[in-house]
N, C-alpha and C. Protein backbone atom coordinates (compact mmCIF):
# COMPACT_ATOMS: atom_id res chain seq x y z
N UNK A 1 97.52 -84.86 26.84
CA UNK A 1 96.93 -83.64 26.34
C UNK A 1 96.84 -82.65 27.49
N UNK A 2 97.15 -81.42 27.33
CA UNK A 2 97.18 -80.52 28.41
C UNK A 2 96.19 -79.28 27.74
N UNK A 3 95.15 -78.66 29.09
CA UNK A 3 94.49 -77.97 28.91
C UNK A 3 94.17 -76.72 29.59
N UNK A 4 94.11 -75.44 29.40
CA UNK A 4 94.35 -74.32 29.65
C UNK A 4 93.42 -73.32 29.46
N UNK A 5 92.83 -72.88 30.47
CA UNK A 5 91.64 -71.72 30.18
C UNK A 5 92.13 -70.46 29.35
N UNK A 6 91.74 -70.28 27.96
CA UNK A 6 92.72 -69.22 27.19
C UNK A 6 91.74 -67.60 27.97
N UNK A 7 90.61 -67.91 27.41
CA UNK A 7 89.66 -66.56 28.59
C UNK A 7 88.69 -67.03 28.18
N UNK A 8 87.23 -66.55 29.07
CA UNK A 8 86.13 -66.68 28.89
C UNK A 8 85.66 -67.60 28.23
N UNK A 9 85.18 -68.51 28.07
CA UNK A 9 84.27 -69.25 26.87
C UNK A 9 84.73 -70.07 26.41
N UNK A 10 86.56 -70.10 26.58
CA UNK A 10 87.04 -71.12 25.33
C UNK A 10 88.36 -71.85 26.27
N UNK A 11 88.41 -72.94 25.51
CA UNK A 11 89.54 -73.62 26.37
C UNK A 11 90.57 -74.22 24.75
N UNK A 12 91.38 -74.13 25.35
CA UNK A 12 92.63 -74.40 24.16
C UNK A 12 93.16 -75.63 25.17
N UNK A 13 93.77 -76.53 23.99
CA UNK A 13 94.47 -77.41 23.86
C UNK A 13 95.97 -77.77 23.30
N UNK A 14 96.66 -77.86 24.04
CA UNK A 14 98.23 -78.09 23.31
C UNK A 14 98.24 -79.83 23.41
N UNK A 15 97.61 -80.62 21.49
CA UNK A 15 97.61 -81.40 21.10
C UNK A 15 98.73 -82.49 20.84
N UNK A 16 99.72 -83.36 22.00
CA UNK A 16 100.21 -84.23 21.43
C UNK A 16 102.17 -83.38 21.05
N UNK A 17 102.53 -84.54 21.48
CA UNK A 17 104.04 -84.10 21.25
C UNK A 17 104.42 -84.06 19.82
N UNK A 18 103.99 -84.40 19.02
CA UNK A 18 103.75 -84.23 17.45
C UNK A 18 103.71 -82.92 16.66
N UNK A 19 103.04 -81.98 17.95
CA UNK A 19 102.29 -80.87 16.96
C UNK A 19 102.56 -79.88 18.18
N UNK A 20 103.38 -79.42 17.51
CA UNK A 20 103.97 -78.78 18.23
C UNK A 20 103.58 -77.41 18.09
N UNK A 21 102.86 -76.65 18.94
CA UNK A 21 102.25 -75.20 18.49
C UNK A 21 100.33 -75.02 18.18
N UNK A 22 100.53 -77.18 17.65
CA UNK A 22 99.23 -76.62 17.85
C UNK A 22 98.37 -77.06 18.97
N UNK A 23 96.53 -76.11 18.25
CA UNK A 23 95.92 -75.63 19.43
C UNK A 23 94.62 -76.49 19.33
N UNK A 24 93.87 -76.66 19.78
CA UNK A 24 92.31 -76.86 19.56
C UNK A 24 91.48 -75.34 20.65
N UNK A 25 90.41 -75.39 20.15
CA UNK A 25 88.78 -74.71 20.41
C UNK A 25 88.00 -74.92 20.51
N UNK A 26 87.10 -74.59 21.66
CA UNK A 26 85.85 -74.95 21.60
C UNK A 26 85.39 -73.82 21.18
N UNK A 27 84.11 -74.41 20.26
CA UNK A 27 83.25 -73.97 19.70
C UNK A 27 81.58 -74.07 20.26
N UNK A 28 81.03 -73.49 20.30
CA UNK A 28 79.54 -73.16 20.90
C UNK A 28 78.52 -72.93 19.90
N UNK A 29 77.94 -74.07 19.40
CA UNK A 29 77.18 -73.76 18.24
C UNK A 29 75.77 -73.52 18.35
N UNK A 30 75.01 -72.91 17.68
CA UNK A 30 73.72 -73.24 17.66
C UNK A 30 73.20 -73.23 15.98
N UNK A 31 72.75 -74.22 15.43
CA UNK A 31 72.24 -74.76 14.43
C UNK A 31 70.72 -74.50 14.34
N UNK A 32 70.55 -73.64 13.09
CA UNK A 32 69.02 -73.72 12.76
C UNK A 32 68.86 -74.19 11.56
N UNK A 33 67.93 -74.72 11.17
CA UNK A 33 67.70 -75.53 9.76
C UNK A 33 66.43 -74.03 9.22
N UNK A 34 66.85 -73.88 8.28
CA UNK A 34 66.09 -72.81 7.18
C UNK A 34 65.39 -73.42 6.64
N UNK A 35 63.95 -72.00 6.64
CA UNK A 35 62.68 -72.49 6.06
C UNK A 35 63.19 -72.99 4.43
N UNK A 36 63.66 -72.62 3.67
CA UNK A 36 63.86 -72.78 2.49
C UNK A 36 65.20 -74.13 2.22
N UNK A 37 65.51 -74.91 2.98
CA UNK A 37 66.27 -75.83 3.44
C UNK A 37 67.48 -74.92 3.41
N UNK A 38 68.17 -76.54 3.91
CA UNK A 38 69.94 -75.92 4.64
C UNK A 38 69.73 -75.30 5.87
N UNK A 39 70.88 -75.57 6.46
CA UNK A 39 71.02 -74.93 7.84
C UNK A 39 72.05 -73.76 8.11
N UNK A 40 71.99 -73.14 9.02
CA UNK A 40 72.67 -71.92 9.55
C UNK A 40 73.38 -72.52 10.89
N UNK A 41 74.65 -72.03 11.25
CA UNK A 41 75.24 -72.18 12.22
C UNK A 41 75.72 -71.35 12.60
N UNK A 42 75.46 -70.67 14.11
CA UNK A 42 76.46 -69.55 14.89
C UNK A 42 76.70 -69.98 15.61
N UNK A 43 78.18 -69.34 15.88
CA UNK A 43 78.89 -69.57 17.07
C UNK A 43 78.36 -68.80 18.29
N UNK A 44 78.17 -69.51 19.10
CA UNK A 44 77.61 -68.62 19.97
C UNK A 44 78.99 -67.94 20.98
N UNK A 45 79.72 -68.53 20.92
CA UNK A 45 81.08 -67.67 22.22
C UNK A 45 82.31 -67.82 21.14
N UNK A 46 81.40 -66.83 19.92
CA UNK A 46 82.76 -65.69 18.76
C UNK A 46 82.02 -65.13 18.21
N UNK A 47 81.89 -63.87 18.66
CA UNK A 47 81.15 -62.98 17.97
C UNK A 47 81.51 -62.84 16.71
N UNK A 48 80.18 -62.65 16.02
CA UNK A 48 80.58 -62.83 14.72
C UNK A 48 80.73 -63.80 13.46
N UNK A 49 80.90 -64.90 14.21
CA UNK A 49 81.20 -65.95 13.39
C UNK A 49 80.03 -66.92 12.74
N UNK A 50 80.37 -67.48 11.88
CA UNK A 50 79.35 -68.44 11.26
C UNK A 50 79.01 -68.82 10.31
N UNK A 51 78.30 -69.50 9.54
CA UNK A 51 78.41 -70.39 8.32
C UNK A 51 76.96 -70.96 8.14
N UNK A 52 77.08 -71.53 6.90
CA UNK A 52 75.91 -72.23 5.95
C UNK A 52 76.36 -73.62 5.60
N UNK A 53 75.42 -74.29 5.16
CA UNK A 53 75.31 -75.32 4.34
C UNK A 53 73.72 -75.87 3.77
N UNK A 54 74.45 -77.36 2.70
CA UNK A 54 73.20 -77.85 2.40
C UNK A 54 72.45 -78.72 3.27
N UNK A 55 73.67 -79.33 3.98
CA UNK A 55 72.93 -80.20 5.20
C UNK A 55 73.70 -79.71 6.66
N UNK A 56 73.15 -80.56 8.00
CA UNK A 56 74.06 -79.55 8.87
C UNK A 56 74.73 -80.34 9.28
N UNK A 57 75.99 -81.39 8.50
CA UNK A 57 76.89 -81.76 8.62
C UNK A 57 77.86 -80.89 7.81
N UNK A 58 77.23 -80.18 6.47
CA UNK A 58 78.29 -79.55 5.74
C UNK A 58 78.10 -78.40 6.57
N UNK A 59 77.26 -77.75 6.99
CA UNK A 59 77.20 -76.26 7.78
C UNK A 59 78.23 -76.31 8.70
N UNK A 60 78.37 -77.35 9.79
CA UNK A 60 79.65 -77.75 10.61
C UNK A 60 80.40 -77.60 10.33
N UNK A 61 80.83 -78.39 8.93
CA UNK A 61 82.34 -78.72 8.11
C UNK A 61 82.75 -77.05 8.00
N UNK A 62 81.96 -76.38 7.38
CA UNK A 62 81.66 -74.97 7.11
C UNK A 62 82.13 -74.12 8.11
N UNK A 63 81.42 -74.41 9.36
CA UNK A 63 81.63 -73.12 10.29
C UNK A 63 83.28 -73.69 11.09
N UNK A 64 83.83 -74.92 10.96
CA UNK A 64 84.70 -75.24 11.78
C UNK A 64 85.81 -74.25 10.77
N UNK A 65 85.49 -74.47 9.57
CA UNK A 65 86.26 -73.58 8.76
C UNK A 65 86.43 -71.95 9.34
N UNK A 66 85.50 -71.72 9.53
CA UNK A 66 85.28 -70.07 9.59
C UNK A 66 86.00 -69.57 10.87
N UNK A 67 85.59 -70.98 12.31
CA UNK A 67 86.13 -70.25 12.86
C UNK A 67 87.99 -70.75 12.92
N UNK A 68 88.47 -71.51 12.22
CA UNK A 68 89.74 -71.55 11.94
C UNK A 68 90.25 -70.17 11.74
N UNK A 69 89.80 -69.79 10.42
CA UNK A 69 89.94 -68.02 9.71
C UNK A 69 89.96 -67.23 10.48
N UNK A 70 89.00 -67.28 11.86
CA UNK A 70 89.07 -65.92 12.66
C UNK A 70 90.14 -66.15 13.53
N UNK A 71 90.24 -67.03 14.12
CA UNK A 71 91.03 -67.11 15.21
C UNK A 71 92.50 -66.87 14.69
N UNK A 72 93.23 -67.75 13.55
CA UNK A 72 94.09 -66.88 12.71
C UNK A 72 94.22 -65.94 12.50
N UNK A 73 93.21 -65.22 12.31
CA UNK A 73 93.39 -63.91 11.87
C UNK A 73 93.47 -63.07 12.70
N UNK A 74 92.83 -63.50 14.28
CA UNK A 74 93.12 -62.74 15.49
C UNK A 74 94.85 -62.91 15.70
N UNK A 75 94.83 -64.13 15.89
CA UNK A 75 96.57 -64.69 15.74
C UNK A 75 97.43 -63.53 15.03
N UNK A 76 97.30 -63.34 13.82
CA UNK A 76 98.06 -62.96 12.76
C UNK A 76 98.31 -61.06 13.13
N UNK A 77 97.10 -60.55 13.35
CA UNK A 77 97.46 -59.23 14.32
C UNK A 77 97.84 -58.95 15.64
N UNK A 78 97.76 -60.23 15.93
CA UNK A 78 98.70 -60.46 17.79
C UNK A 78 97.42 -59.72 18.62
N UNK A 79 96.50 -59.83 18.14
CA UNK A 79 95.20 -59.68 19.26
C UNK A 79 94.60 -60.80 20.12
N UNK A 80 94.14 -60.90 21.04
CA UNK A 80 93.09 -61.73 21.72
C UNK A 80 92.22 -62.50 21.08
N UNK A 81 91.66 -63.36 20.82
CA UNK A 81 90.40 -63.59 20.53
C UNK A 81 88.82 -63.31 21.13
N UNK A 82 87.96 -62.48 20.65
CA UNK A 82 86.91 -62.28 21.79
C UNK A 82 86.49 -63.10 22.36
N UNK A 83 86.80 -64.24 22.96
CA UNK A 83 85.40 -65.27 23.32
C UNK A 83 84.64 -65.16 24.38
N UNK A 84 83.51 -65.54 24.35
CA UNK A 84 82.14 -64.69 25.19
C UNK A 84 81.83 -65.92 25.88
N UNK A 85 80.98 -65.63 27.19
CA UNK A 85 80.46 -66.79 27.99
C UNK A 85 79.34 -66.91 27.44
N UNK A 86 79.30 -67.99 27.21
CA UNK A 86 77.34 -68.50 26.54
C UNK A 86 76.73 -68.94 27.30
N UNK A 87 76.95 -68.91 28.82
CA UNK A 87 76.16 -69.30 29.75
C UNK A 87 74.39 -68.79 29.85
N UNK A 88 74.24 -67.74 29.17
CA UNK A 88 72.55 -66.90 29.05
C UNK A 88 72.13 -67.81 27.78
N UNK A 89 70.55 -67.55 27.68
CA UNK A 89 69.68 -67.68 26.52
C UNK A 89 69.50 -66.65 25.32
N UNK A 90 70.05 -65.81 26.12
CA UNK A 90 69.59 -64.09 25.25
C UNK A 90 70.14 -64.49 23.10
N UNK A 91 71.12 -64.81 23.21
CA UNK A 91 71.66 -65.13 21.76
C UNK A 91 71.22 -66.25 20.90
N UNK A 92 70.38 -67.17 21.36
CA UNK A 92 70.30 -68.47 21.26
C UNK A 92 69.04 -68.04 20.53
N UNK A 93 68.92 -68.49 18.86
CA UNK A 93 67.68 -68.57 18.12
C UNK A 93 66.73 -69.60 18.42
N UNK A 94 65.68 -69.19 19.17
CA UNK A 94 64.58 -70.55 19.25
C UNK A 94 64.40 -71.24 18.24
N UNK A 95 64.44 -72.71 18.91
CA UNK A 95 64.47 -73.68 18.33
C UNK A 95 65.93 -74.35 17.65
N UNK A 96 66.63 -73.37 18.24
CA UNK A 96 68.30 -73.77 17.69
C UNK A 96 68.38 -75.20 18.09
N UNK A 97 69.22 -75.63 17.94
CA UNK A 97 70.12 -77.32 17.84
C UNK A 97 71.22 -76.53 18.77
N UNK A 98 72.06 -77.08 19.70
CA UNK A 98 73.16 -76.68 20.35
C UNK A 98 74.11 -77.87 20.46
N UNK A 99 75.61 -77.30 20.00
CA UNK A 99 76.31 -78.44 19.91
C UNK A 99 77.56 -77.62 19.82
N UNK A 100 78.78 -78.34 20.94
CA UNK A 100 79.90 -78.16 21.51
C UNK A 100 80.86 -79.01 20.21
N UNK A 101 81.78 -78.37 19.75
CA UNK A 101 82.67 -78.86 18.73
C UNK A 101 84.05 -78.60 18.84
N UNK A 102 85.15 -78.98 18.79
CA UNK A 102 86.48 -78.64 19.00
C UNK A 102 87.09 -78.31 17.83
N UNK A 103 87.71 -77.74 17.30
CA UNK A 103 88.08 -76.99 15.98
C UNK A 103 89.86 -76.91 16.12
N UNK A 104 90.97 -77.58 15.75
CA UNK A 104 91.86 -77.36 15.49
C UNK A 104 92.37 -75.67 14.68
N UNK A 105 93.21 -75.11 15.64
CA UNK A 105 93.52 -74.26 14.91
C UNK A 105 95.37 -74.05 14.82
């Protein structure tokens, strides 16, 4: 597996002689569970991004989705992807859950 700083925040992966083209992502999550149940998930280094569920295994399943969609869709207009350093607290909802996820795209 070979690995490559794409910019800021995110590291891509060129997965396996198999797959040819494709990529993986890290993802920067922070998970809050809602007063009214279900959880919320943002990405913290893609602006913008993020997802729901009923539990926060489906919120995951959920946001790995979402950020598939963006990054495609950055893909698809031949733009950059923004990704941001999450190294600060400033974005981070107290009491968040934080959790690093790799997302095939």
């Amino acid at each position: 597996m070979t690995f490559e700083l794409k910019s800021s925040g995110a590291t891509q992966a060129t997965i396996g002689p198999f797959s040819r083209g494709a990529r993986a992502v890290r993802a920067h999550l922070a998970i809050v569970k809602d007063p009214d149940g279900g959880f919320s998930v943002i990405v913290l280094n893609l602006p913008g991004c993020g997802s729901c569920g009923e539990s926060e295994e489906e919120a995951i399943t959920n946001v790995r989705e979402a950020v598939k969609g963006v990054v495609e869709s950055y893909d698809d207009d031949g733009l950059d992807v923004p990704w941001v350093d999450t190294m600060t607290d400033e974005d981070i909802p107290e009491g968040a859950k934080l959790k690093w996820i790799m997302v095939n795209v």
